[in-house]
N, C-alpha and C. Protein backbone atom coordinates (compact mmCIF):
# COMPACT_ATOMS: atom_id res chain seq x y z
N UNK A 1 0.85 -1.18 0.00
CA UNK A 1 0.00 0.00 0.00
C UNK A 1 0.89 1.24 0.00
N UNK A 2 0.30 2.21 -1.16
CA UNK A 2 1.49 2.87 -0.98
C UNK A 2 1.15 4.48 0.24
N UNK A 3 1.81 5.31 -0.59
CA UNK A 3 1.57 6.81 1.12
C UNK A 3 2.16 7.77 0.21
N UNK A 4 1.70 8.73 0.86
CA UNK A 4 1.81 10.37 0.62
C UNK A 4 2.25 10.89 1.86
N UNK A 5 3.15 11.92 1.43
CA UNK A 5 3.56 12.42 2.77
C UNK A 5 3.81 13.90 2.39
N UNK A 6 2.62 14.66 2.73
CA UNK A 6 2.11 16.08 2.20
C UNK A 6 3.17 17.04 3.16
N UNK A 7 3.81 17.95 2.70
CA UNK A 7 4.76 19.19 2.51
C UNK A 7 4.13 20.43 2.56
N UNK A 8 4.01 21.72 3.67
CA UNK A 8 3.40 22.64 3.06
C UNK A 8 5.05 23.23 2.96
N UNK A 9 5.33 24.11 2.20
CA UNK A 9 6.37 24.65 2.04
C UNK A 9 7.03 26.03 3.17
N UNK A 10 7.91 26.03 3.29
CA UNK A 10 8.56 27.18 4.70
C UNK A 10 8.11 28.42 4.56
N UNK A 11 8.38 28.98 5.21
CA UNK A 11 7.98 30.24 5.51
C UNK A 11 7.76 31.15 4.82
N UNK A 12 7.34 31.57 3.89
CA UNK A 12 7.45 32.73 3.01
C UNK A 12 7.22 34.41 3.14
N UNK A 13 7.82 34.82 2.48
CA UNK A 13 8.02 36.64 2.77
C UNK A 13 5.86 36.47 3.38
N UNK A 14 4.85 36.49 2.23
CA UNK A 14 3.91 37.06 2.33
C UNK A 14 3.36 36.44 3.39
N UNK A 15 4.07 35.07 3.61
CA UNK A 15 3.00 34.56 5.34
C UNK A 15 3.63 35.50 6.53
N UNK A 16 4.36 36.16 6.30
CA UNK A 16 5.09 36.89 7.32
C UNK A 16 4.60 38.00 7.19
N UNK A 17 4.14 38.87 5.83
CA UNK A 17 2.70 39.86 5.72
C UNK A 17 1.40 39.75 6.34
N UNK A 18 1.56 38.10 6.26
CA UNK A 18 -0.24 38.10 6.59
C UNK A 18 -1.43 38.02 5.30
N UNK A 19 -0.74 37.58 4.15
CA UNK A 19 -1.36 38.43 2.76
C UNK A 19 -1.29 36.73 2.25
N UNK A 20 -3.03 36.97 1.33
CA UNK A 20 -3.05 35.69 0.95
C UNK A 20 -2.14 35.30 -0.44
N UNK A 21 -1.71 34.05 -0.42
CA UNK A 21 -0.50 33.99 -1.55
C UNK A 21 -1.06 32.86 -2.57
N UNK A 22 -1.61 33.55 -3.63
CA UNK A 22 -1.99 31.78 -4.60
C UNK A 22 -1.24 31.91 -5.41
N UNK A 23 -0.85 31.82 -6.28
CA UNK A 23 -0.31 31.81 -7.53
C UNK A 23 0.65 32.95 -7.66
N UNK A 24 1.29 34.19 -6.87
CA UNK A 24 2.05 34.83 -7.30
C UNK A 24 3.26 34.24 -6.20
N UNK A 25 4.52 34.13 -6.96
CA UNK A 25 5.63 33.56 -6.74
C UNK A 25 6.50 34.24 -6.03
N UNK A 26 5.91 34.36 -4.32
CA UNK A 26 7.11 34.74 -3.27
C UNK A 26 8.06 33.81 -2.83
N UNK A 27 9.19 34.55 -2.64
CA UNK A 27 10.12 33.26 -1.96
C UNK A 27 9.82 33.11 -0.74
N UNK A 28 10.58 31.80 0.01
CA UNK A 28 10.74 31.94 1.40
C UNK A 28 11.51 33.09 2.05
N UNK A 29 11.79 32.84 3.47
CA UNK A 29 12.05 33.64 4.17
C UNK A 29 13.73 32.57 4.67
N UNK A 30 14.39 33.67 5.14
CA UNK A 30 15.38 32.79 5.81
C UNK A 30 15.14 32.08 6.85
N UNK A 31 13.91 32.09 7.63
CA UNK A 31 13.13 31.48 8.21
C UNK A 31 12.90 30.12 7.55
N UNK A 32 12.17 30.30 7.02
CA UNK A 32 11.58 29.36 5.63
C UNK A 32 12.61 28.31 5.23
N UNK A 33 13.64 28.44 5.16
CA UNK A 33 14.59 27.70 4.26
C UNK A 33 14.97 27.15 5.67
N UNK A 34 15.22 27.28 6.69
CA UNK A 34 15.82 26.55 7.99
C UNK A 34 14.69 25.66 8.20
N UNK A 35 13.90 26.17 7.94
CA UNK A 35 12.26 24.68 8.09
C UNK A 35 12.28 24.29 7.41
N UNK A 36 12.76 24.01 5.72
CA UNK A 36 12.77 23.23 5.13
C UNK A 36 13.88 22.23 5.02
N UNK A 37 15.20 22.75 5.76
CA UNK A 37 16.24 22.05 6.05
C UNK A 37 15.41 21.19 7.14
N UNK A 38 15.09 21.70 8.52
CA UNK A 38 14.78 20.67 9.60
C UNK A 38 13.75 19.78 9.12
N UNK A 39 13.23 19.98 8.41
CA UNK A 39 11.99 19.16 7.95
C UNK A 39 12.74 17.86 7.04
N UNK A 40 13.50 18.27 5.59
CA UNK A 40 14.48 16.97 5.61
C UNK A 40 15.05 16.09 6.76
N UNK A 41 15.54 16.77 8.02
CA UNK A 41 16.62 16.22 9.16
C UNK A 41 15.88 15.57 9.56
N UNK A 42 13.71 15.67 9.47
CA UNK A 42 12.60 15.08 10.71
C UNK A 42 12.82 13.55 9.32
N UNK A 43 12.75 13.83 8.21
CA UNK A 43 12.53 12.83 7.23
C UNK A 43 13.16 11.41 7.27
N UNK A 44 14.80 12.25 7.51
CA UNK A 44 16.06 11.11 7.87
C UNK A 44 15.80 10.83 8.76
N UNK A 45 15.78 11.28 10.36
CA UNK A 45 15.53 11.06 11.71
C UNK A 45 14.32 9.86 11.90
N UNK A 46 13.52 10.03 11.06
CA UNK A 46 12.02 9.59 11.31
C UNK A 46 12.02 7.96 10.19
N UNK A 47 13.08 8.17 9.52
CA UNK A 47 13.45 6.77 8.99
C UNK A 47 12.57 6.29 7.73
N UNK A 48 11.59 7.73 7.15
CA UNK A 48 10.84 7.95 6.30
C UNK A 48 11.47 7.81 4.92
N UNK A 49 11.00 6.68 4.09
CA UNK A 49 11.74 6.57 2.77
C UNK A 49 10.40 6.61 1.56
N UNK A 50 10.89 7.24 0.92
CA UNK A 50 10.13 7.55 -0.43
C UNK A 50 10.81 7.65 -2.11
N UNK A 51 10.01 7.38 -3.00
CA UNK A 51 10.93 7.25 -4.07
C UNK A 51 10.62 8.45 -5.15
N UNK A 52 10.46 9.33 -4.45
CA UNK A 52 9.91 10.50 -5.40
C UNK A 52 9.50 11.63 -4.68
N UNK A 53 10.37 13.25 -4.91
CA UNK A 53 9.17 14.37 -4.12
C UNK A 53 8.93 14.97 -5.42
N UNK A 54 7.95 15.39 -5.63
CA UNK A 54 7.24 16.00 -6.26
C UNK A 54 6.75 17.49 -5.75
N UNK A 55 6.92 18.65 -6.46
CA UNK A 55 7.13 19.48 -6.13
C UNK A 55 6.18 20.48 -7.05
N UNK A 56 5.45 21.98 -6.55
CA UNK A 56 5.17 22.99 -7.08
C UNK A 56 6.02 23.46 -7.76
N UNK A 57 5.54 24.48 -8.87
CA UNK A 57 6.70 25.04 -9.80
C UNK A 57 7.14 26.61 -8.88
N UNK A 58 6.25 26.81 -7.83
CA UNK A 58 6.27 28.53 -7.07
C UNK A 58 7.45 28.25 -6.44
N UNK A 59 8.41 28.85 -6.19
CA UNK A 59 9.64 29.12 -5.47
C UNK A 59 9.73 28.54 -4.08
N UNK A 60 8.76 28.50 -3.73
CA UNK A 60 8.68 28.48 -1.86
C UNK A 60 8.63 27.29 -1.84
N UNK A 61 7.89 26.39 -2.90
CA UNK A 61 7.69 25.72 -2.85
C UNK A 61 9.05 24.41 -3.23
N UNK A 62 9.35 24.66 -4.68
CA UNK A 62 10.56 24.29 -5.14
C UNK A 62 11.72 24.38 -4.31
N UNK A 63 12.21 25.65 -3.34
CA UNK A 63 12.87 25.58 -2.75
C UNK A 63 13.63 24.43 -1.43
N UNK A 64 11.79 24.57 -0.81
CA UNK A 64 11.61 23.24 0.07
C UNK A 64 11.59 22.39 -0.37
N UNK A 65 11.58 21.86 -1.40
CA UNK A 65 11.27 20.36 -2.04
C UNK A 65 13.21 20.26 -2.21
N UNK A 66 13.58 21.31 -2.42
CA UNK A 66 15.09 21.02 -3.14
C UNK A 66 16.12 20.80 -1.56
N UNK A 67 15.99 21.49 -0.76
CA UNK A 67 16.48 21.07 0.39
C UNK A 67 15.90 20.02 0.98
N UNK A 68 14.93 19.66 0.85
CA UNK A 68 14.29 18.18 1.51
C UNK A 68 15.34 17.17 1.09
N UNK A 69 15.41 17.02 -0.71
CA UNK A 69 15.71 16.23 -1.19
C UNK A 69 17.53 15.95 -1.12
N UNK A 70 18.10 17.37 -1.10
CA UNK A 70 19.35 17.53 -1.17
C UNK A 70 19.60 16.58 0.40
N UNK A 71 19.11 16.74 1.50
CA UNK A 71 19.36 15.81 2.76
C UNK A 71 19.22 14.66 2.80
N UNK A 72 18.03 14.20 2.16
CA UNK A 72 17.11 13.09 2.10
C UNK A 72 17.91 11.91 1.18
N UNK A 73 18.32 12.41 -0.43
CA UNK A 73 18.80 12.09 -1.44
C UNK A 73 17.54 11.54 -2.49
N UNK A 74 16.53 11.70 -1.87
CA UNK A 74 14.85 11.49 -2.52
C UNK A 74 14.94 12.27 -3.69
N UNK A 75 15.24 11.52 -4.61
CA UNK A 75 14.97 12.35 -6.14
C UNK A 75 13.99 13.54 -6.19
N UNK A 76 14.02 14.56 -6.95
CA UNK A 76 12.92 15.33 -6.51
C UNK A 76 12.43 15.99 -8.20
N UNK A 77 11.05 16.29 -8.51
CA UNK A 77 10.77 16.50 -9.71
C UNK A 77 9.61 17.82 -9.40
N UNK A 78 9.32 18.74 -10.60
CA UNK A 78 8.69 19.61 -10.78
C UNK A 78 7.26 19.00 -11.24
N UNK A 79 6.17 19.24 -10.79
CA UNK A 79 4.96 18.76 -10.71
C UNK A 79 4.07 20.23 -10.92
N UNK A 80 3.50 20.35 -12.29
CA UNK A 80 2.73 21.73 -12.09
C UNK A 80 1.72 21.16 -12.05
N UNK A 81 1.25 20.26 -11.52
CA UNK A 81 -0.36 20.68 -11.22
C UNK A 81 -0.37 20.61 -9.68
N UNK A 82 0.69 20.87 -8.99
CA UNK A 82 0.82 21.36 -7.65
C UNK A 82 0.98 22.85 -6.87
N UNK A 83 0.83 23.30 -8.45
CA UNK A 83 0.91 24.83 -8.09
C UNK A 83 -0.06 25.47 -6.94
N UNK A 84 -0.17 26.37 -6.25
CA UNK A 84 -1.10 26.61 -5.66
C UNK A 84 -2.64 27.02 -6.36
N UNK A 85 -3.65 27.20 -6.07
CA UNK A 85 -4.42 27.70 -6.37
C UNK A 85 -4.78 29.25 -6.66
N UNK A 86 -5.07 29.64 -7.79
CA UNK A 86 -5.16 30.97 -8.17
C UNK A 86 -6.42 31.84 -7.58
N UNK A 87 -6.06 32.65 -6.57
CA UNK A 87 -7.00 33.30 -5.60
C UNK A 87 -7.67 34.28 -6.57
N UNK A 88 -7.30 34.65 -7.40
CA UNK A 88 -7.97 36.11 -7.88
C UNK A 88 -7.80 37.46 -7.68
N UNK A 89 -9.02 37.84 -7.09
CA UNK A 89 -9.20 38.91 -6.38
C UNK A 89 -8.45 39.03 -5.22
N UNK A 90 -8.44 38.14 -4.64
CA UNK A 90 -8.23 37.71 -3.63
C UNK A 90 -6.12 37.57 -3.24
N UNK A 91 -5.88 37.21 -4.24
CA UNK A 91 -4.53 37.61 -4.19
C UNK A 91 -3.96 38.50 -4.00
N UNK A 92 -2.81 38.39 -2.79
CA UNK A 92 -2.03 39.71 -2.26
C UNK A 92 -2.73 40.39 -1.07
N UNK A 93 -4.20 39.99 -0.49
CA UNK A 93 -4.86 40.54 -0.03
C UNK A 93 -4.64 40.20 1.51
N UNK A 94 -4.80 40.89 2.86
CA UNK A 94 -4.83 40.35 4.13
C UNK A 94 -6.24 41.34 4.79
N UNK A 95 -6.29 40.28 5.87
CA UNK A 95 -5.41 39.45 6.51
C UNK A 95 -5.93 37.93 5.96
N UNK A 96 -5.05 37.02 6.11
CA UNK A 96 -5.04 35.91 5.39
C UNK A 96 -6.46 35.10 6.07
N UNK A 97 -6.45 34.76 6.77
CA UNK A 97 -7.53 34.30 8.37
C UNK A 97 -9.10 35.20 8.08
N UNK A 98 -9.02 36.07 6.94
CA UNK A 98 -10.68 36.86 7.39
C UNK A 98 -11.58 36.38 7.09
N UNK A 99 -12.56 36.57 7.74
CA UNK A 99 -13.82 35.91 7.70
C UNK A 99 -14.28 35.89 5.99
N UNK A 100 -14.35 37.13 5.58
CA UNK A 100 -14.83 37.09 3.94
C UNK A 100 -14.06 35.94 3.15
N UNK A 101 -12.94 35.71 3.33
CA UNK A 101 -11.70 34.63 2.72
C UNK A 101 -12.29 33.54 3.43
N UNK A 102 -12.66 33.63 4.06
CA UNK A 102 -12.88 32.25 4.89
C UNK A 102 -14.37 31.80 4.09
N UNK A 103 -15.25 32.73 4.15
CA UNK A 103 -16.77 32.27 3.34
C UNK A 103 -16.05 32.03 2.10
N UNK A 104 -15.67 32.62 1.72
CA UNK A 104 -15.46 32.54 0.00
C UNK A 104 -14.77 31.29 -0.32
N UNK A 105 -14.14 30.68 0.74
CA UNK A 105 -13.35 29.39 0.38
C UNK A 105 -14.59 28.41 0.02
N UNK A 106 -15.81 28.60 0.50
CA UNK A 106 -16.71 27.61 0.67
C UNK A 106 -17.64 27.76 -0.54
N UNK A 107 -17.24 28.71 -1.16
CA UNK A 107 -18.00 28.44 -2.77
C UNK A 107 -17.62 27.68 -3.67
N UNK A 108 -17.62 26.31 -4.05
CA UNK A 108 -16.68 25.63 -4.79
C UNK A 108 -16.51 26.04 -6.20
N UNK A 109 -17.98 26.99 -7.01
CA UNK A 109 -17.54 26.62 -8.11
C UNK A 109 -17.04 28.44 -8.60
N UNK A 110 -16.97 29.25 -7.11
CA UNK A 110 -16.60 30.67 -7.42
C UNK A 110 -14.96 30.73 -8.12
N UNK A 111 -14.85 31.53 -8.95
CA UNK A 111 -13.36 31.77 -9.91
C UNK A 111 -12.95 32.94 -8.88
N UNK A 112 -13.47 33.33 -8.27
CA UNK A 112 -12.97 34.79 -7.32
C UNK A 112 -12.22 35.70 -8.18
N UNK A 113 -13.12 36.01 -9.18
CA UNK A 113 -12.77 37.25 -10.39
C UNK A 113 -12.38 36.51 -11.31
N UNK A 114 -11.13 36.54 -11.36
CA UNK A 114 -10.14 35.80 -12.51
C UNK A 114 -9.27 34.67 -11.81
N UNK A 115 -9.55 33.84 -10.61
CA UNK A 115 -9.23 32.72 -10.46
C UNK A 115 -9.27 31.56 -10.90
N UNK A 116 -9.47 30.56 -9.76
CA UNK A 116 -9.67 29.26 -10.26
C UNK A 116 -10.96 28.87 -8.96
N UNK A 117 -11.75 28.21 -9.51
CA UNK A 117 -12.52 27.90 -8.09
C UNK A 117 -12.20 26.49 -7.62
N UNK A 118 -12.65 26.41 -6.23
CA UNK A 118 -12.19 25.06 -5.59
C UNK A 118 -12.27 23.67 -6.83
N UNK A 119 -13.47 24.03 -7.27
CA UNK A 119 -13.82 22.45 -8.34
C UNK A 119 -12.33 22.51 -9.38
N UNK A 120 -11.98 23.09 -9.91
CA UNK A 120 -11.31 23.14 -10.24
C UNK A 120 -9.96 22.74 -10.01
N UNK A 121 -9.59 23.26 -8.94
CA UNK A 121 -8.21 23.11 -8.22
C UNK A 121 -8.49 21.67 -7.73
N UNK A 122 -9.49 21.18 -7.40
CA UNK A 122 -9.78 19.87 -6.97
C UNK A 122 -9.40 18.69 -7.96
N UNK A 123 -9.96 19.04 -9.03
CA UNK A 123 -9.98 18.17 -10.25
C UNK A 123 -8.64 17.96 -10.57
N UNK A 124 -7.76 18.77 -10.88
CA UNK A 124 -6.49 18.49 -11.56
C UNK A 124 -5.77 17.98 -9.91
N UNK A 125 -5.98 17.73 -8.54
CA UNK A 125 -4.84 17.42 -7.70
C UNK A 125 -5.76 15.91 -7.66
N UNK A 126 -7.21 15.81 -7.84
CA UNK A 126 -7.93 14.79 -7.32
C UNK A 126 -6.96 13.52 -8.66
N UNK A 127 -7.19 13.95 -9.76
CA UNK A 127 -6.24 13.70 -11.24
C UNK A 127 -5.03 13.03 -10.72
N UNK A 128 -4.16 13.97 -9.93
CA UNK A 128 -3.20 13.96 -9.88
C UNK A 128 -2.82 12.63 -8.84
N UNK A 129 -3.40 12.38 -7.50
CA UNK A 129 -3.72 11.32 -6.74
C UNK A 129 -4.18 10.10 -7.41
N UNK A 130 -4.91 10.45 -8.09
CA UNK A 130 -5.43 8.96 -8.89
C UNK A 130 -4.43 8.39 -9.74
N UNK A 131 -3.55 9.13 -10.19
CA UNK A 131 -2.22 8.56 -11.01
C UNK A 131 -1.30 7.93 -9.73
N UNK A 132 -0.84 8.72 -8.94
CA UNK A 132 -0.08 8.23 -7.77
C UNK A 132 -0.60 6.80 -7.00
N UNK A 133 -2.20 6.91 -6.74
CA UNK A 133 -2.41 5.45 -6.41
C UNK A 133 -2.40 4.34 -7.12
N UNK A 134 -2.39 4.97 -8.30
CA UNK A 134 -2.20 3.83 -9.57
C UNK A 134 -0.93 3.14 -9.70
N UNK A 135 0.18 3.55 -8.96
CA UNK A 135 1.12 3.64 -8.53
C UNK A 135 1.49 2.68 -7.38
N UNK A 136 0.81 2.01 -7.45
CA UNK A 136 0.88 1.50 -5.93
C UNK A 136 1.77 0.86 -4.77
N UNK A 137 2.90 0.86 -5.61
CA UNK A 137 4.21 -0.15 -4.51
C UNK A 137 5.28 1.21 -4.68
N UNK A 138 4.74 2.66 -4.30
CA UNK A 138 5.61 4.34 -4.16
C UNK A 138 5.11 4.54 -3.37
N UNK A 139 6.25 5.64 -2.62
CA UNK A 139 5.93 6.50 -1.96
C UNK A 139 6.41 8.05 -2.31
N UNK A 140 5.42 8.86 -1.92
CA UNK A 140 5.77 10.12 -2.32
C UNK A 140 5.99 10.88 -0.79
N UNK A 141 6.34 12.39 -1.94
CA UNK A 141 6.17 13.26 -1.36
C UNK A 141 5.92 14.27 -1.95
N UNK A 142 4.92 15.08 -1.57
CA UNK A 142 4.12 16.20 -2.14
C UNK A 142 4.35 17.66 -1.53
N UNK A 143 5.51 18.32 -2.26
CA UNK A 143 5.67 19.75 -1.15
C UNK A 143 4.66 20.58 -2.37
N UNK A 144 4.02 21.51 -1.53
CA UNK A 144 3.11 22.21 -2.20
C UNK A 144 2.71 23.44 -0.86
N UNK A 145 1.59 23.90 -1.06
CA UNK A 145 0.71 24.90 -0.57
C UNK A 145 -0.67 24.46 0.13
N UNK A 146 -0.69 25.37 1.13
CA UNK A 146 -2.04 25.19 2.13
C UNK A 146 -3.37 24.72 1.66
N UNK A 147 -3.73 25.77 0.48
CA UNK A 147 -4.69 25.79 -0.93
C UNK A 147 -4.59 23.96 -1.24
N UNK A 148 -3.68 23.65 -1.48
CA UNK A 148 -2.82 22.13 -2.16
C UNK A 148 -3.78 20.97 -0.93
N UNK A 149 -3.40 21.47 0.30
CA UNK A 149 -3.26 20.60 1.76
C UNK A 149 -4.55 20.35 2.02
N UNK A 150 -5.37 21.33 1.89
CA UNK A 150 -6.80 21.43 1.87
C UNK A 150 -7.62 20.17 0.59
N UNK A 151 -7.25 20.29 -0.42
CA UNK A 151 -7.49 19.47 -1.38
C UNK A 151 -7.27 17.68 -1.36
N UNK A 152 -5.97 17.61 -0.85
CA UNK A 152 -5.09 16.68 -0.46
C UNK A 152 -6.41 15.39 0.73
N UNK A 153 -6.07 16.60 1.71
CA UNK A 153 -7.09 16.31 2.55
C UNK A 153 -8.45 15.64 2.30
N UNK A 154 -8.85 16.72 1.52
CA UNK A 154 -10.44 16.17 1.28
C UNK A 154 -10.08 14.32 0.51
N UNK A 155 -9.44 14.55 -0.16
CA UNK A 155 -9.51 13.94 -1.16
C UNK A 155 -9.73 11.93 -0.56
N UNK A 156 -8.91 12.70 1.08
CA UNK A 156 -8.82 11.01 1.95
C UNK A 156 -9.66 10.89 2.77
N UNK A 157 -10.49 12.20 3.10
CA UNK A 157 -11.66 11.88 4.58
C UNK A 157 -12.37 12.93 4.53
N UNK A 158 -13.54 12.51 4.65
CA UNK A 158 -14.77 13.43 4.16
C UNK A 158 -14.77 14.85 5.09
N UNK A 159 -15.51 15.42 4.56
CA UNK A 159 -15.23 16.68 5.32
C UNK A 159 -16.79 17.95 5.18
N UNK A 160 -16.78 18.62 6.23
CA UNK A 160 -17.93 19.49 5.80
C UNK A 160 -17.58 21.09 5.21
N UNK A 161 -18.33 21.38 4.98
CA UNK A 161 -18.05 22.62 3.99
C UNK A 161 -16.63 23.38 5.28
N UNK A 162 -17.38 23.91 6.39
CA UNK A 162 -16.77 24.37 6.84
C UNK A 162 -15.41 23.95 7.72
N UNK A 163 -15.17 22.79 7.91
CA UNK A 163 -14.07 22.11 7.75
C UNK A 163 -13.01 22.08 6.80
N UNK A 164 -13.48 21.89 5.56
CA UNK A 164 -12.58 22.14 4.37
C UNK A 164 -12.14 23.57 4.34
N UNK A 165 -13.08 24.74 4.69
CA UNK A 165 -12.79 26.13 4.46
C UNK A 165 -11.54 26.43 5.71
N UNK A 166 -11.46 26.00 6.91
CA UNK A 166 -10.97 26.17 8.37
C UNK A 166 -9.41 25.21 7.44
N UNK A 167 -9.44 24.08 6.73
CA UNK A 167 -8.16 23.26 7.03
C UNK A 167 -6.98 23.87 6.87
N UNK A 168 -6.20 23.63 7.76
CA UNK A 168 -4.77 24.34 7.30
C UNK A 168 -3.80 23.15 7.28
N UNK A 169 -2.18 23.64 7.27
CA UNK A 169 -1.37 22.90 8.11
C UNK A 169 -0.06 23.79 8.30
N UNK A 170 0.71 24.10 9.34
CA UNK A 170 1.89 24.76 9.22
C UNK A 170 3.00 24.79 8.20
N UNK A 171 3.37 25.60 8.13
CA UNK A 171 4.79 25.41 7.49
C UNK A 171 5.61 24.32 7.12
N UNK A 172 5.70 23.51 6.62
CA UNK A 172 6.73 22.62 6.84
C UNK A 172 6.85 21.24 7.38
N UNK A 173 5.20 21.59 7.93
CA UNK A 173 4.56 19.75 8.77
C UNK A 173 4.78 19.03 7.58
N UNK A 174 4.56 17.52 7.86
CA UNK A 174 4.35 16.65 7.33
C UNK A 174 3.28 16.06 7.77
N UNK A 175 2.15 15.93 6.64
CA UNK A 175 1.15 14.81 7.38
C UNK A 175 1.14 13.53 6.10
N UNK A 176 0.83 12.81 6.94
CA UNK A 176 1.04 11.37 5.83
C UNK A 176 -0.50 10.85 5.82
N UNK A 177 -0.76 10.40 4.71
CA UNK A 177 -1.81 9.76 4.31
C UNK A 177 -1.81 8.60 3.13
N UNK A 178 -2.42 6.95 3.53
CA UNK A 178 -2.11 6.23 2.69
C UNK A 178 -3.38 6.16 2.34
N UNK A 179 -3.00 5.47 1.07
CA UNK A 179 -3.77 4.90 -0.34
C UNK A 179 -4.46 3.56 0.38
């Protein structure tokens, strides 16, 4: 049976704004890059083996995937349909946590101006899982975005509207989920 072992990526300049980040390409923080180092060190430490990370094409993201792997020695590849989700309007905007951002997550089929709406972003990662379980004697790893984690999530245990809108995960966690 194989496993996923979901990545949100380190710290980045705009989580340190407070400002929501989909699709425009901030780096980490020097912050950021020391969590993505310790997060490889939890990988080795933790005796976690995988034959593949797979990675966002956004910087923050790539970055962490590239120090994971540089520790790890886990091959690591560019995966764009891990990009984050394209907020829209909504991009660049804080505080990240507001209630309006928070309803609006719960419209699945809203584009939020010139976005992407949840169905959407769902489809190409839900896509993307169904190839990986097809897969079945791998293990991955998926560094990506919160937007990403949320999706990820649903995708293994049901969830209610407002559950899915609330999901997060820190910086740099790892949560694992098998097939």
């Amino acid at each position: 049976m194989s496993k996923i072992y979901f990545v949100r990526h380190g710290e980045s300049e705009w989580n340190v704004a407070d400002k929501i980040c989909g699709q425009t390409d901030i780096p980490l923080t020097q912050r950021g890059h020391e969590q993505a180092v310790m997060t490889g060190e939890s990988f080795v430490a933790r005796k976690i083996k995988a034959d593949m990370i797979l990675y966002s094409p956004l910087l923050r993201a790539a970055d962490t995937a590239k120090h994971i792997s540089d520790i790890t020695g886990i091959p690591a590849r560019e995966e764009m349909r891990l990009i984050e989700q394209n907020f829209g309007v909504w991009e660049g905007t804080s505080p990240r946590n507001s209630h309006e951002f928070y309803e609006a997550k719960k419209g699945f089929v809203q584009r939020f101006g010139s976005g992407e709406s949840m169905f959407q972003l769902a489809q190409r990662i839900y896509n993307l899982l169904d190839e990986l379980k097809a897969d079945s004697d791998k293990t991955y790893i998926l560094v990506a975005h919160n937007g990403i984690a949320r999706i990820v999530c649903s995708y293994f245990k049901d969830m209610t509207n407002d559950e899915f809108a609330a999901y997060g995960v820190a910086n740099c966690s790892i949560t694992e989920f098998e097939f």
